[in-house]
N, C-alpha and C. Protein backbone atom coordinates (compact mmCIF):
# COMPACT_ATOMS: atom_id res chain seq x y z
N UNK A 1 -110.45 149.88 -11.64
CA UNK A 1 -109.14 150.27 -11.23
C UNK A 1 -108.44 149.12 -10.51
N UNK A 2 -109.02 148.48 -9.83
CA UNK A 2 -108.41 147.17 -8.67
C UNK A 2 -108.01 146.41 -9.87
N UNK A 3 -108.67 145.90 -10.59
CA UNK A 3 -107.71 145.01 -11.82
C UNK A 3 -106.64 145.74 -12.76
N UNK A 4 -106.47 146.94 -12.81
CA UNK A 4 -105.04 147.66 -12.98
C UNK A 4 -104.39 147.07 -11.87
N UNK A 5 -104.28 147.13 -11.00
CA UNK A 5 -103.18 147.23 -9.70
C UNK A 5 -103.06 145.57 -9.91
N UNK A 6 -104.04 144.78 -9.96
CA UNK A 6 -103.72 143.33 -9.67
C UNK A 6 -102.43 143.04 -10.77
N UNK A 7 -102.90 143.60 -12.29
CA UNK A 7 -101.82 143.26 -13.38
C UNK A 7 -101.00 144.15 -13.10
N UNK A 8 -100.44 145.14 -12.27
CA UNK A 8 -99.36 146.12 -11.84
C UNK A 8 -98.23 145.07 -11.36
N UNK A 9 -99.33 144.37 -10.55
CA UNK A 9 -98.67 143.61 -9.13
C UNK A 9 -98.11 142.11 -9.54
N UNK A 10 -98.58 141.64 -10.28
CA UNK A 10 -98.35 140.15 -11.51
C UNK A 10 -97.23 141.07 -12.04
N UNK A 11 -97.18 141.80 -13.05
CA UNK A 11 -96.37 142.13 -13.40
C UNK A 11 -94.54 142.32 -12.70
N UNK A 12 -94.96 142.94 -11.92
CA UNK A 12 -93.67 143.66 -11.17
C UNK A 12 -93.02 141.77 -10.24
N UNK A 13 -94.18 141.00 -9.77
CA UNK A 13 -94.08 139.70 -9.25
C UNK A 13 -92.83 139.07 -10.26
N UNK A 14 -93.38 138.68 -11.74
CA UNK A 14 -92.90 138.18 -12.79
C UNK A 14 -91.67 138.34 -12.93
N UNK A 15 -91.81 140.05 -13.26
CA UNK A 15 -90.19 140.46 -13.13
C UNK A 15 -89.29 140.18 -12.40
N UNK A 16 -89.41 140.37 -10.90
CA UNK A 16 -88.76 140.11 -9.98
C UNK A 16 -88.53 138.48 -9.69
N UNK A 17 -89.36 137.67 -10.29
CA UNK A 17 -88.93 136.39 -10.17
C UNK A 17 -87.63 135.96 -11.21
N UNK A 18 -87.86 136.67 -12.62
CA UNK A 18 -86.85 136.75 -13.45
C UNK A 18 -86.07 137.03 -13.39
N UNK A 19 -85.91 138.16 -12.40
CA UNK A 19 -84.41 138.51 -12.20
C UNK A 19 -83.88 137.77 -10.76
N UNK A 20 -84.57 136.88 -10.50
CA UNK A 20 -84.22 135.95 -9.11
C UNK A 20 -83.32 135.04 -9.96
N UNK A 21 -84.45 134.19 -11.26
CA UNK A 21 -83.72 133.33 -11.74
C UNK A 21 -82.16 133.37 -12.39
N UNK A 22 -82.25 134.53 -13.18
CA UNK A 22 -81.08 135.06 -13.89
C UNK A 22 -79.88 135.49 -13.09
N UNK A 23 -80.06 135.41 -11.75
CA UNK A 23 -78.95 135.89 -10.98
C UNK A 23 -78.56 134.86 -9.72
N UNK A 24 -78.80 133.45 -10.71
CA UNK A 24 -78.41 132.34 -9.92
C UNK A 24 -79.33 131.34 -8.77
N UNK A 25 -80.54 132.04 -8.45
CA UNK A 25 -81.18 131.32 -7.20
C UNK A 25 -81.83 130.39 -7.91
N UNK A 26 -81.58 130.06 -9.17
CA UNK A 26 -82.23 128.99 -9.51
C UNK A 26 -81.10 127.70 -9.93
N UNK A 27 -79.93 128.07 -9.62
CA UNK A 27 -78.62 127.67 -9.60
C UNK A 27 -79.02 125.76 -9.17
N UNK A 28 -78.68 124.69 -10.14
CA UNK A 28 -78.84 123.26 -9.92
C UNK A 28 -78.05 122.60 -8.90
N UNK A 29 -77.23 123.66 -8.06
CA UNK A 29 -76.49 123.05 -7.17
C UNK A 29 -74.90 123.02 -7.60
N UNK A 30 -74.40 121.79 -6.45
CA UNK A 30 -72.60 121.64 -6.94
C UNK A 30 -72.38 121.14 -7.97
N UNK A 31 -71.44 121.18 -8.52
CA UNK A 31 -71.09 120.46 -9.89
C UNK A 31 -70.26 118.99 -9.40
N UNK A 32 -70.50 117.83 -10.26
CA UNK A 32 -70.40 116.90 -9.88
C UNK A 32 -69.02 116.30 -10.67
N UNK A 33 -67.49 115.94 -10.12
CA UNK A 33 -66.92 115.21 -10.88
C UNK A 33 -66.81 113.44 -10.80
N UNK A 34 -66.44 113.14 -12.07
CA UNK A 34 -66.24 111.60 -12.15
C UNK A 34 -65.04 110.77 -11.28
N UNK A 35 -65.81 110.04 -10.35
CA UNK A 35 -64.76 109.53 -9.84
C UNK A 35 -64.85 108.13 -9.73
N UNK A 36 -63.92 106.92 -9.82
CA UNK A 36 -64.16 105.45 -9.99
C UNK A 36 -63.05 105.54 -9.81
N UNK A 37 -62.54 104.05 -9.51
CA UNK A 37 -61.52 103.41 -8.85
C UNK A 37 -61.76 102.08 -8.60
N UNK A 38 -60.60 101.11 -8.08
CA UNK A 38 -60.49 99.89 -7.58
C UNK A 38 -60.51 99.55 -6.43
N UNK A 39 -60.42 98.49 -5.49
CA UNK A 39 -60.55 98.57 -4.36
C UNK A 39 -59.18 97.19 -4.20
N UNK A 40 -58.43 97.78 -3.68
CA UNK A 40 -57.01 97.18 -3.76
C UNK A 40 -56.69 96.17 -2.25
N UNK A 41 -57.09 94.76 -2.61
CA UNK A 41 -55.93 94.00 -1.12
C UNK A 41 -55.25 93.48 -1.68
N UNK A 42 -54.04 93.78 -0.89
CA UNK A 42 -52.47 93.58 -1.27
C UNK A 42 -51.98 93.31 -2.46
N UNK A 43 -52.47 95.04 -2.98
CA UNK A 43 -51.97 95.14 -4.12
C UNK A 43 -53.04 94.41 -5.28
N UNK A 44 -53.91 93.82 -5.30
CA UNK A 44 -54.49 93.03 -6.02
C UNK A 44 -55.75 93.31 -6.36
N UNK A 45 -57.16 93.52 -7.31
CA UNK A 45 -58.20 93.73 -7.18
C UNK A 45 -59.07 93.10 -5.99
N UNK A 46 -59.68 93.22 -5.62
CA UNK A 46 -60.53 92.78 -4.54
C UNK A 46 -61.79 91.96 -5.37
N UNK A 47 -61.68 90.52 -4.98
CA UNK A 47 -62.76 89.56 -5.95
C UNK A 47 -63.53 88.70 -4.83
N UNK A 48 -64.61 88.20 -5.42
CA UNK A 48 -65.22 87.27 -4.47
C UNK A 48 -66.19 88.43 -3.52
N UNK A 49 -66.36 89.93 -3.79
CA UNK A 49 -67.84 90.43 -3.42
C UNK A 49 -69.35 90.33 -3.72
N UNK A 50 -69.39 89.58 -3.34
CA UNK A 50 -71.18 89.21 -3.48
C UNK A 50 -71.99 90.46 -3.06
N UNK A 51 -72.10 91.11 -2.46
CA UNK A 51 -72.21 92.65 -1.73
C UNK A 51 -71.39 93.34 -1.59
N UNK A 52 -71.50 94.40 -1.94
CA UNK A 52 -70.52 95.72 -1.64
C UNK A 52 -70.53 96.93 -2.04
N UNK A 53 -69.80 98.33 -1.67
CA UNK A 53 -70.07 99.66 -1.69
C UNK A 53 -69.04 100.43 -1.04
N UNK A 54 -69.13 101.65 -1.53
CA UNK A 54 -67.95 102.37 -1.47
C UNK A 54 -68.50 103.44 -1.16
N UNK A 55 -68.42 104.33 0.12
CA UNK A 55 -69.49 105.47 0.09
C UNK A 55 -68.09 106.85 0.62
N UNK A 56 -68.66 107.98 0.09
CA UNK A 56 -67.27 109.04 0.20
C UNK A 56 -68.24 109.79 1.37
N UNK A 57 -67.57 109.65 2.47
CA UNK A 57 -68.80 110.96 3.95
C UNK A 57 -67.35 112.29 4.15
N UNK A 58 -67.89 113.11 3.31
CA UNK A 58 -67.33 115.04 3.93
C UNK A 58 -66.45 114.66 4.79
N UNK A 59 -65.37 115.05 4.56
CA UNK A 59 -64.54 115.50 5.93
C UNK A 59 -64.48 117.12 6.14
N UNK A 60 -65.25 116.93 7.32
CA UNK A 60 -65.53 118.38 7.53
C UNK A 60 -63.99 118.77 8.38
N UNK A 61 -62.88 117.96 8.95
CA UNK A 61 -61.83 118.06 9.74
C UNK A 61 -60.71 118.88 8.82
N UNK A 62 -61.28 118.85 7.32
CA UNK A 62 -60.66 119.26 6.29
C UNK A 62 -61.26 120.12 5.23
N UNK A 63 -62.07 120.60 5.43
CA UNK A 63 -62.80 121.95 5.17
C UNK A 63 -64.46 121.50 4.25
N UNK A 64 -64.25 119.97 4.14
CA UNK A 64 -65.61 119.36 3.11
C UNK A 64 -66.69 119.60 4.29
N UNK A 65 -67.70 120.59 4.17
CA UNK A 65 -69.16 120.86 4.89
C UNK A 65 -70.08 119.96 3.96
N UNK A 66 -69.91 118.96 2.92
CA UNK A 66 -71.00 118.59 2.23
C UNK A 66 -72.45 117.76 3.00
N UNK A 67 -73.15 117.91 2.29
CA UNK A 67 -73.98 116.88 3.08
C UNK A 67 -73.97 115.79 2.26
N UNK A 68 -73.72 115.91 0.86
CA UNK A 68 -73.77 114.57 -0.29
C UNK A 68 -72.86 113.42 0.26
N UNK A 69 -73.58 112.27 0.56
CA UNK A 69 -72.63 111.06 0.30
C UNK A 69 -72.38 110.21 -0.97
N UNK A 70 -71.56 110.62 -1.90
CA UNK A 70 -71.06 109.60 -2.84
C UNK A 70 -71.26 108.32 -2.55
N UNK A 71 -72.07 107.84 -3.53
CA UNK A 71 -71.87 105.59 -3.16
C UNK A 71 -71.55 105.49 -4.39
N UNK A 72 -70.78 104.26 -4.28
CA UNK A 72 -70.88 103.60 -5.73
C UNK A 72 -70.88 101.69 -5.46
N UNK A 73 -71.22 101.16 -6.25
CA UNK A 73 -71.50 99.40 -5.83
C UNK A 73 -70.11 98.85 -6.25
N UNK A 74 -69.93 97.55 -5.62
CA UNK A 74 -68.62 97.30 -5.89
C UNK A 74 -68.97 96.38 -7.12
N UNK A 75 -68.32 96.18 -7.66
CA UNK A 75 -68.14 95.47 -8.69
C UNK A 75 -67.37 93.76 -8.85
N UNK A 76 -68.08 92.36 -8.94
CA UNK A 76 -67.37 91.60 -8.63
C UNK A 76 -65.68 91.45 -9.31
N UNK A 77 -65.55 92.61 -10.15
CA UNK A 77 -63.84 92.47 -10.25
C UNK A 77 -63.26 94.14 -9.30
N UNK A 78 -63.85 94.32 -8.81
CA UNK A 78 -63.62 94.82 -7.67
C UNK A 78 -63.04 96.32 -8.02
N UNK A 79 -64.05 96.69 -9.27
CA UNK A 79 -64.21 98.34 -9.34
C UNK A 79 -65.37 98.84 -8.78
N UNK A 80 -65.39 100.29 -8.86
CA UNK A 80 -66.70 101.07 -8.37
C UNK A 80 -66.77 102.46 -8.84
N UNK A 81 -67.81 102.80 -9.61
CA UNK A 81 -67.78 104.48 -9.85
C UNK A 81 -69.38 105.21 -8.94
N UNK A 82 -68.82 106.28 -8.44
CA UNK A 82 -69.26 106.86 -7.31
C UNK A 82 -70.77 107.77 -8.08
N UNK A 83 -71.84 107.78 -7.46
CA UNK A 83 -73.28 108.64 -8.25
C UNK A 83 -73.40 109.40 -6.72
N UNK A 84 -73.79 110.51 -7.28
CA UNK A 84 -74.64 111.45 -6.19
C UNK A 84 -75.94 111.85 -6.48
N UNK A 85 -76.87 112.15 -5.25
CA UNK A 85 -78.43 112.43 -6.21
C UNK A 85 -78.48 111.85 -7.29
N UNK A 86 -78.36 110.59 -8.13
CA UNK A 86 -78.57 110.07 -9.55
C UNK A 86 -77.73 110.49 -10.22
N UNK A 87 -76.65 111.49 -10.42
CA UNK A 87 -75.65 111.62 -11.36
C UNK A 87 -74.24 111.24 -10.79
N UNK A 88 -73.49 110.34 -11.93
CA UNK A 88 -72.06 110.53 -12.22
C UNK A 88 -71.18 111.43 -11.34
N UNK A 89 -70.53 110.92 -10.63
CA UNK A 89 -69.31 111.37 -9.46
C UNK A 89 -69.83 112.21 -8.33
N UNK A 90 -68.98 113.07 -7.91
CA UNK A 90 -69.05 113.50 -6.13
C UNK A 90 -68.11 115.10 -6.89
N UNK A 91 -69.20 115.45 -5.67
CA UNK A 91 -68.28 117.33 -5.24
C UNK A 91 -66.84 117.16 -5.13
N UNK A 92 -66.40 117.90 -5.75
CA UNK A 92 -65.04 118.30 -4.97
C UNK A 92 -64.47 118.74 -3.39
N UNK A 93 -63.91 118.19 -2.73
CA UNK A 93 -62.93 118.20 -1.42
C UNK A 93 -62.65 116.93 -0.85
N UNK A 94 -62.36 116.62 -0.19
CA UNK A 94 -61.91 115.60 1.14
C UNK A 94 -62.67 114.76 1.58
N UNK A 95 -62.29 113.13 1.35
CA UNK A 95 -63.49 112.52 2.35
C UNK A 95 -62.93 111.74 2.77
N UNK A 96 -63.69 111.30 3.79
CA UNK A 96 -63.26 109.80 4.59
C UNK A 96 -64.23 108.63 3.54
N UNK A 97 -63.51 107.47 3.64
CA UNK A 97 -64.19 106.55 2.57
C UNK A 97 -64.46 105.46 3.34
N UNK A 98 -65.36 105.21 3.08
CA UNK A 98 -66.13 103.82 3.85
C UNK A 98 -66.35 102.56 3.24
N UNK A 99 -65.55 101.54 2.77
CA UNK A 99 -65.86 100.55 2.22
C UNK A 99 -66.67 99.33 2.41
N UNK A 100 -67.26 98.43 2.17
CA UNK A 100 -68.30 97.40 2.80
C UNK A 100 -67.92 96.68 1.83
N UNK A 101 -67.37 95.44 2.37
CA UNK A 101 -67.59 93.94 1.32
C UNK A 101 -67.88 92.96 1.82
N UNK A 102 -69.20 92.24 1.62
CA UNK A 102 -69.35 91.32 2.13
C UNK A 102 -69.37 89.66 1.29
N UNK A 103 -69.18 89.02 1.55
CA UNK A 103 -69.23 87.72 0.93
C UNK A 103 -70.39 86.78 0.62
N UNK A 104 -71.00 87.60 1.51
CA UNK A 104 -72.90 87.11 1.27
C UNK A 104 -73.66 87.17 0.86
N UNK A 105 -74.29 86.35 -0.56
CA UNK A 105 -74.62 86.52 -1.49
C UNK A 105 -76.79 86.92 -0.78
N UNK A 106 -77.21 87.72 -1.39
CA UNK A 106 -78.42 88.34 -1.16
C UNK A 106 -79.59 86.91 -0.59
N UNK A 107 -79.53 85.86 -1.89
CA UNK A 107 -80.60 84.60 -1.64
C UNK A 107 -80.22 84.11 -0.44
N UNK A 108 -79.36 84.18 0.30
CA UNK A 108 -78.65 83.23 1.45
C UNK A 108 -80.03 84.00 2.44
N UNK A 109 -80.08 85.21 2.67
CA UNK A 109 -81.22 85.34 3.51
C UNK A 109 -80.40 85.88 4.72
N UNK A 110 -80.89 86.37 5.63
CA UNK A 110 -80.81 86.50 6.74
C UNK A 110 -79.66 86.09 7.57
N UNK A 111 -78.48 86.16 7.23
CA UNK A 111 -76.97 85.72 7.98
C UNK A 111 -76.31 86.73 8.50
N UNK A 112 -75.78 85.93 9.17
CA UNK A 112 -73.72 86.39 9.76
C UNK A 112 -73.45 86.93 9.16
N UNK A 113 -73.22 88.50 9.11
CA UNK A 113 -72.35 88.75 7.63
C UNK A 113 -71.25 87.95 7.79
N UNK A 114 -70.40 87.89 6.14
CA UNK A 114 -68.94 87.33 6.20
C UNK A 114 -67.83 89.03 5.60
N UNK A 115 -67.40 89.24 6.64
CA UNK A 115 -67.04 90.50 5.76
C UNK A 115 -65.46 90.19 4.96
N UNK A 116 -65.10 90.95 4.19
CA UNK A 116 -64.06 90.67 3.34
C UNK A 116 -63.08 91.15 3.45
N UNK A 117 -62.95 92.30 4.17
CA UNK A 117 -62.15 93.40 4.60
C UNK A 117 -62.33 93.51 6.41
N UNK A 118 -60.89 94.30 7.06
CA UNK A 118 -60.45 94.57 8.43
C UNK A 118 -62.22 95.87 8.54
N UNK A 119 -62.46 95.31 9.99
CA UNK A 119 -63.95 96.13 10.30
C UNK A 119 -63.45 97.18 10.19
N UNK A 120 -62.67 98.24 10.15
CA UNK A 120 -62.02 99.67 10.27
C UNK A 120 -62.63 100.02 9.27
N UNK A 121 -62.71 99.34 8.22
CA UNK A 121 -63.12 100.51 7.12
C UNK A 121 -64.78 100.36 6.28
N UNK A 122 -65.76 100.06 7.43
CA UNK A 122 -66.76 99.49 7.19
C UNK A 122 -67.07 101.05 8.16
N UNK A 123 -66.75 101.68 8.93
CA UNK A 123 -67.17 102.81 9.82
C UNK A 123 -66.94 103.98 9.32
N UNK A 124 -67.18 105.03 9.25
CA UNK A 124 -66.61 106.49 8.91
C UNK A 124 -65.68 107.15 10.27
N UNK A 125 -65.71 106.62 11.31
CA UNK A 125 -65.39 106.91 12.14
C UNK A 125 -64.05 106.51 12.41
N UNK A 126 -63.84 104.98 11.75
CA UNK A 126 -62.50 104.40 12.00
C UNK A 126 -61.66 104.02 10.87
N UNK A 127 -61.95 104.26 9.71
CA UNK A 127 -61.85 104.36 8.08
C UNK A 127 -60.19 104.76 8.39
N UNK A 128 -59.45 104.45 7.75
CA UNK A 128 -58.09 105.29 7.63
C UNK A 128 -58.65 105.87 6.32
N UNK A 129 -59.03 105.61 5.62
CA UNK A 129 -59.05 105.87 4.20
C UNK A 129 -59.38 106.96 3.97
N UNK A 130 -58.86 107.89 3.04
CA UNK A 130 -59.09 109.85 3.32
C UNK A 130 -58.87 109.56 1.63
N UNK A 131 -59.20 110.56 0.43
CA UNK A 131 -59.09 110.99 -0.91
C UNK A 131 -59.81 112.33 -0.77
N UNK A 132 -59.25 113.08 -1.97
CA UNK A 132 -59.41 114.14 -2.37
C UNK A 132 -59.78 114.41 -3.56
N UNK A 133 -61.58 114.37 -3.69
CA UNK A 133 -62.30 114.50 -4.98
C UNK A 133 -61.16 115.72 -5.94
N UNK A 134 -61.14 115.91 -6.96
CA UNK A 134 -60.18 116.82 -7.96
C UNK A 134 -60.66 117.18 -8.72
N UNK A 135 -60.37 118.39 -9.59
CA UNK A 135 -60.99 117.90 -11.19
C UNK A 135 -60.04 117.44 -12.21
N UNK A 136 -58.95 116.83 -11.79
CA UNK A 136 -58.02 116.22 -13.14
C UNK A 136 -57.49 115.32 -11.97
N UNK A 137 -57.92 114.07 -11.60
CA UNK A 137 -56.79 113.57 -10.87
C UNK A 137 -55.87 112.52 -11.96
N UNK A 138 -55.09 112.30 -11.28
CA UNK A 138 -54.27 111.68 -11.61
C UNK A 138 -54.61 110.01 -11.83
N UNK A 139 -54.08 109.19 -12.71
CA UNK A 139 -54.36 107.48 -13.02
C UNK A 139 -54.23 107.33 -11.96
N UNK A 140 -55.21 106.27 -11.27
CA UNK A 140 -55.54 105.43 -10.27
C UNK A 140 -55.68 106.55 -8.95
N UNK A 141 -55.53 107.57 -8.89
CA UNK A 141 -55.85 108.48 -8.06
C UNK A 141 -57.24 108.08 -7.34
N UNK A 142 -57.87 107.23 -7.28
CA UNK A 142 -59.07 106.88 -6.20
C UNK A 142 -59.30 105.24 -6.25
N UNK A 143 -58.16 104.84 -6.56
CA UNK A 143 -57.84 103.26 -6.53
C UNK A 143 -57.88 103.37 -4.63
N UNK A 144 -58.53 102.49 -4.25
CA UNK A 144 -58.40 102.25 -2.40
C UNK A 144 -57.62 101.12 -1.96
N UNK A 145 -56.34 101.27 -1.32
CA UNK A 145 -55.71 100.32 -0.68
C UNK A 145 -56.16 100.06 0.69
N UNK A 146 -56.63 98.53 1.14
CA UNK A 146 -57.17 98.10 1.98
C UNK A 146 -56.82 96.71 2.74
N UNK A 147 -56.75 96.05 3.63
CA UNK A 147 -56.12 95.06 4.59
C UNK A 147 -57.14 94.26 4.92
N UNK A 148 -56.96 92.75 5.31
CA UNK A 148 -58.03 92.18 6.00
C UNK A 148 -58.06 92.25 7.41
């Protein structure tokens, strides 16, 4: 009889895991859109990055609770498209954007940084820079205008 009840109990387990899965708790998470852009001084692509990155941090001041930070690498003609967890673009809402360019090429070793850009937007804290992940944005809609 005890091995009736064990396959009672597997059984009814099974089920109930199936209907866990089928009703979302097995759900892969947020959905991720494509986002890339340029990184704009005065008006111009941004060239001459030997290092660099573009990272999107939640603005929670604006309703984004994410914990995902979007990065994407800069590109020496001075594009970048953003990966989260290993895939292609960032959640949808609000972020503050954090840019980093440095002029210092990796073999140099151990230096000064030379940065390329005004320190403001190397912080999340002092960033002016704000965008609004979408799902249709608009051309150049995450192009970043930036100052030395």
């Amino acid at each position: 009889m005890r091995s009736k009840s064990v396959s009672a109990c597997g059984r009814f387990l099974l089920t109930l895991g199936s209907f866990a899965l089928a009703s979302g708790c097995g759900d892969a998470g947020p959905r991720f859109y494509p986002v890339s852009g340029t990184i704009l001084l005065d008006g111009k692509p941004l060239t001459g990055v030997a290092q660099g990155s573009v990272s999107f941090r939640g603005d929670a001041a604006k309703g984004n609770q994410t914990m995902h930070q979007p990065t994407g690498t800069i590109t020496a003609d001075g594009k970048f498209e953003l990966v989260t967890v290993g895939k292609k673009g960032a959640p949808l809402g609000w972020y503050r954007v954090v840019v980093a360019a440095y002029a210092n090429k990796l073999e140099e070793g151990p230096v000064t940084p030379r940065l390329l850009l005004d320190a403001k937007y190397y912080n999340p804290e002092t960033t002016e820079l704000s965008i609004e992940v979408v799902q249709s944005p608009a051309p150049g809609a995450y192009d970043l205008k930036v100052s030395k």
